[in-house]
C-alpha atoms as a PDB file:
ATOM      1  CA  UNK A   1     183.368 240.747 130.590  1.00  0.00           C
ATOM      2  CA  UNK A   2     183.086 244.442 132.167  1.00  0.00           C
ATOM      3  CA  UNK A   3     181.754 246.912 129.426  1.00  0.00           C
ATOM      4  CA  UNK A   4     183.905 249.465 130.404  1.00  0.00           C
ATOM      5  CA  UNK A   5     188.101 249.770 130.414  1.00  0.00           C
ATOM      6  CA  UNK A   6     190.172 249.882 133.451  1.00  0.00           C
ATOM      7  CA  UNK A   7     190.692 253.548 132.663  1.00  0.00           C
ATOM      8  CA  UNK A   8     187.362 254.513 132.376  1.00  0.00           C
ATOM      9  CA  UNK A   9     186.514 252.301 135.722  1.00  0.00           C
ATOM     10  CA  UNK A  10     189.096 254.081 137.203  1.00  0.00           C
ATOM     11  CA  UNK A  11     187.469 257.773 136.418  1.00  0.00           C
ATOM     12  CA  UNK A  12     184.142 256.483 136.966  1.00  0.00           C
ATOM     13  CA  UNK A  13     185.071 255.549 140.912  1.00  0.00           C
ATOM     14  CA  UNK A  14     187.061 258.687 141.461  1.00  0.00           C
ATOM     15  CA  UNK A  15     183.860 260.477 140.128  1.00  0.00           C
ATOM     16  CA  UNK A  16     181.507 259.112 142.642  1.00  0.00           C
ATOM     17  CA  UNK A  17     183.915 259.733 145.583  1.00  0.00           C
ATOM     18  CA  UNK A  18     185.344 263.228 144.524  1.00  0.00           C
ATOM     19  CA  UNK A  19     182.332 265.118 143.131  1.00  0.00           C
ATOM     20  CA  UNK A  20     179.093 262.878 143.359  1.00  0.00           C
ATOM     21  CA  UNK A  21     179.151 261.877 147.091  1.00  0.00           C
ATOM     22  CA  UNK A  22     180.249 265.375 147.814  1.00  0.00           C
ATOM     23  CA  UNK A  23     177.309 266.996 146.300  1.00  0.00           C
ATOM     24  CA  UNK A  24     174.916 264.093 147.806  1.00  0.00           C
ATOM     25  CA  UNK A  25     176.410 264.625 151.309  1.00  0.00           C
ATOM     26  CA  UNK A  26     174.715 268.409 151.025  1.00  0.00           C
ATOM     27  CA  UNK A  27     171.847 267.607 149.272  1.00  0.00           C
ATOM     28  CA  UNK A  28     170.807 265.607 151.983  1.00  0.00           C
ATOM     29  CA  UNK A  29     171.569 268.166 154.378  1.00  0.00           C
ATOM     30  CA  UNK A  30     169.394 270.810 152.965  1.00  0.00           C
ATOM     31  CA  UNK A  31     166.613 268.255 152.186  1.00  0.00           C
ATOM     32  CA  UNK A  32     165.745 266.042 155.179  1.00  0.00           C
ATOM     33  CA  UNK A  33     163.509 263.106 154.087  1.00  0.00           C
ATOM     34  CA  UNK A  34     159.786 262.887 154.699  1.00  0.00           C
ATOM     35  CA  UNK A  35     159.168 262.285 158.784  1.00  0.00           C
ATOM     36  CA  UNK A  36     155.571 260.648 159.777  1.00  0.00           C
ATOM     37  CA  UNK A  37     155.846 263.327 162.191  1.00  0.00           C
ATOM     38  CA  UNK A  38     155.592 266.017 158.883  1.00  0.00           C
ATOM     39  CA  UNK A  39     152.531 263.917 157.342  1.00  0.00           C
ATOM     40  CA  UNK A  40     149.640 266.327 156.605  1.00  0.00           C
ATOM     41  CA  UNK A  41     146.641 264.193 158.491  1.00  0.00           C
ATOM     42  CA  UNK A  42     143.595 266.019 156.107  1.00  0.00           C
ATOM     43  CA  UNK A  43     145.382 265.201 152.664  1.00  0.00           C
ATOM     44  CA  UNK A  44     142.768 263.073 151.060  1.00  0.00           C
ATOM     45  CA  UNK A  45     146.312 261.643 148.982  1.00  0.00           C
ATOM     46  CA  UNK A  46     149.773 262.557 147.900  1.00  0.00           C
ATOM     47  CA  UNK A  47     148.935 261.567 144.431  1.00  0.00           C
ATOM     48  CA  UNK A  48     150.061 263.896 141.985  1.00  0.00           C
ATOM     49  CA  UNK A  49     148.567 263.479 138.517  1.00  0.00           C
ATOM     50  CA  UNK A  50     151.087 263.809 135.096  1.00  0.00           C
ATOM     51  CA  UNK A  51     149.889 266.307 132.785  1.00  0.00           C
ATOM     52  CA  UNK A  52     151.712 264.446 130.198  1.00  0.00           C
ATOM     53  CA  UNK A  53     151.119 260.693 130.124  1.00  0.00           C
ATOM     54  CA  UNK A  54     152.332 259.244 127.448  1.00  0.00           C
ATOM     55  CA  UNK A  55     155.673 259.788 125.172  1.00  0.00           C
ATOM     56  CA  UNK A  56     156.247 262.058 122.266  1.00  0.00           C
ATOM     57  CA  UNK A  57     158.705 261.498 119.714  1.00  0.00           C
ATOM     58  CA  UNK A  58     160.923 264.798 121.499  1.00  0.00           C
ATOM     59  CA  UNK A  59     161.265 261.971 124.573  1.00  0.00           C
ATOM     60  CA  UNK A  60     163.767 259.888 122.283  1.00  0.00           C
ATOM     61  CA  UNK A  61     165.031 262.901 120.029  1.00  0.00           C
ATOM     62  CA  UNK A  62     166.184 265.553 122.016  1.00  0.00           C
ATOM     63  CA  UNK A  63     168.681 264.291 123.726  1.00  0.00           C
ATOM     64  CA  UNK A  64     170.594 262.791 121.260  1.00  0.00           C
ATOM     65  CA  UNK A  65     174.215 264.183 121.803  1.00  0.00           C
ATOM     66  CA  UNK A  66     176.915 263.862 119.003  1.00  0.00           C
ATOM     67  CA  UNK A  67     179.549 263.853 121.902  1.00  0.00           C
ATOM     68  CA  UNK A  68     180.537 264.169 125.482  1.00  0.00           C
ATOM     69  CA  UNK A  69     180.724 268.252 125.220  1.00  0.00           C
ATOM     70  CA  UNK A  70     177.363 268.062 123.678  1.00  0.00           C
ATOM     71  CA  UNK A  71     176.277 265.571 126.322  1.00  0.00           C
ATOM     72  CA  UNK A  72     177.583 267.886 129.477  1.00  0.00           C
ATOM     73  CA  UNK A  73     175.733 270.555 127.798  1.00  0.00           C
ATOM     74  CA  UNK A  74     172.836 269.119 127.346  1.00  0.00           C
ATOM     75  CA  UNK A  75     172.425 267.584 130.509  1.00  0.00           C
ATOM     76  CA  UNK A  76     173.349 271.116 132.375  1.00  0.00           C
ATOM     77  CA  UNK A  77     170.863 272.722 130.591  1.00  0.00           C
ATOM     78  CA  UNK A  78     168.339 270.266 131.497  1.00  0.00           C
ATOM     79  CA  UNK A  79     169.412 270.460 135.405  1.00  0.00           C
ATOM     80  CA  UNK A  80     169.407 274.028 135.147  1.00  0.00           C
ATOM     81  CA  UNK A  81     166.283 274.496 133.823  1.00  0.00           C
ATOM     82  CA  UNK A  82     164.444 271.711 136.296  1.00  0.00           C
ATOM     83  CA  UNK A  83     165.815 273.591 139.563  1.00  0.00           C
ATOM     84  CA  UNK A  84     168.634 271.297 140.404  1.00  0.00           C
ATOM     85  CA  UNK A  85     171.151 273.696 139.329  1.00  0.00           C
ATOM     86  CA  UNK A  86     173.342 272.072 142.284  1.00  0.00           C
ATOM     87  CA  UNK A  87     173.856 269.065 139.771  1.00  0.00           C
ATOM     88  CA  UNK A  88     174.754 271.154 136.296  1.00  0.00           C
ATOM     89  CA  UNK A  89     178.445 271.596 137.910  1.00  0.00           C
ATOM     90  CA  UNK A  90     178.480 267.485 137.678  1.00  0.00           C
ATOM     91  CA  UNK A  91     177.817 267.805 134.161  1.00  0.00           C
ATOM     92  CA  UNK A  92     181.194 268.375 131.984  1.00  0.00           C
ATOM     93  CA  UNK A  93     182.864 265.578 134.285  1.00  0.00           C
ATOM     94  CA  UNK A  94     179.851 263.376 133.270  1.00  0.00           C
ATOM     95  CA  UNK A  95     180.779 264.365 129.251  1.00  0.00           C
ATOM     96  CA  UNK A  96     184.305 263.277 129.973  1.00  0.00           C
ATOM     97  CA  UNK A  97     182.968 259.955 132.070  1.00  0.00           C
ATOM     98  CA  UNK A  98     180.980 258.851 128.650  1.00  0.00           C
ATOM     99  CA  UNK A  99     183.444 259.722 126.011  1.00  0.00           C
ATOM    100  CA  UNK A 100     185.812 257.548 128.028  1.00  0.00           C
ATOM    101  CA  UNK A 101     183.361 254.461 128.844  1.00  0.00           C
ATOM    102  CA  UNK A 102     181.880 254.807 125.307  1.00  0.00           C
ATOM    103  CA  UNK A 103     182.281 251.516 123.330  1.00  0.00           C
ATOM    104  CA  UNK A 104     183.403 251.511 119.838  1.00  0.00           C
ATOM    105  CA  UNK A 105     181.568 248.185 118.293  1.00  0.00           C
ATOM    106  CA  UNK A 106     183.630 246.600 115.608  1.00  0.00           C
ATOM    107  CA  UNK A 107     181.964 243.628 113.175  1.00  0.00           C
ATOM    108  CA  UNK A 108     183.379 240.461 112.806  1.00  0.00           C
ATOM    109  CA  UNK A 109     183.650 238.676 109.589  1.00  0.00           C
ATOM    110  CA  UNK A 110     183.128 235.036 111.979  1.00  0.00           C
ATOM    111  CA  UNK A 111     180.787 234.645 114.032  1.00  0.00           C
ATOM    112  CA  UNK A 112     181.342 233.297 117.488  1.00  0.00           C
ATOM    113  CA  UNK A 113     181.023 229.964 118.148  1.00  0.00           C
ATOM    114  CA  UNK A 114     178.773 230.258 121.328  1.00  0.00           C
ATOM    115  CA  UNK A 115     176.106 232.289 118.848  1.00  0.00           C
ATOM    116  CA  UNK A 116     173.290 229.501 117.378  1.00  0.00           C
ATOM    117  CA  UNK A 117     172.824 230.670 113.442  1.00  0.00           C
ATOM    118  CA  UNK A 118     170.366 229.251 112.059  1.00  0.00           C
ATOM    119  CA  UNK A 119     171.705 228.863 107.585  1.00  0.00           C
END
């Protein structure tokens, strides 16, 4: 069973061909991968330690959105302010992508036969 509707399928494929693929098409342009031939020889390592290694409560709390507007917002704001501004124009399309794939869960008085319950 897909989780989303033919409708939102439908937008979510036009999406990646229209305005994703687009964007990644000049991304890649402007940012050629890594070439062995651009490897600095005397760097001891590439690692780069986190300043922040473990999770705060913020992490799973500020980006709660009450909708797709608040979503495209939110996620803007965070490309903005990270330097991929390139992406924020993605954003309100991405607010109108999850309002349309978002799944409404209903209860059921039965429960489904292929579900073990234990009495």
């Amino acid at each position: 069973m897909s989780s989303t509707n033919g409708q939102a399928s439908a937008a979510i494929n036009a999406f990646f061909d229209k305005e994703l693929m687009p964007v990644s098409r000049k991304l890649a342009e402007q940012r050629s991968p890594l070439r062995l031939s651009e490897v600095d020889p005397s760097a001891t390592s590439y690692y780069v330690k986190r300043k922040q290694t473990t999770m705060r409560q913020s992490d799973f709390t500020d980006f709660t959105c009450t909708d797709g507007a608040d979503f495209a917002k939110r996620l803007a704001k965070y490309w903005n302010d990270r330097g991929c501004s390139e992406l924020a124009h993605l954003a309100p399309s991405l607010g109108k992508l999850s309002e349309l794939a978002k799944v409404v869960d209903h209860e059921e008085s039965d429960v489904s036969p292929f579900v073990y319950v234990m009495f």
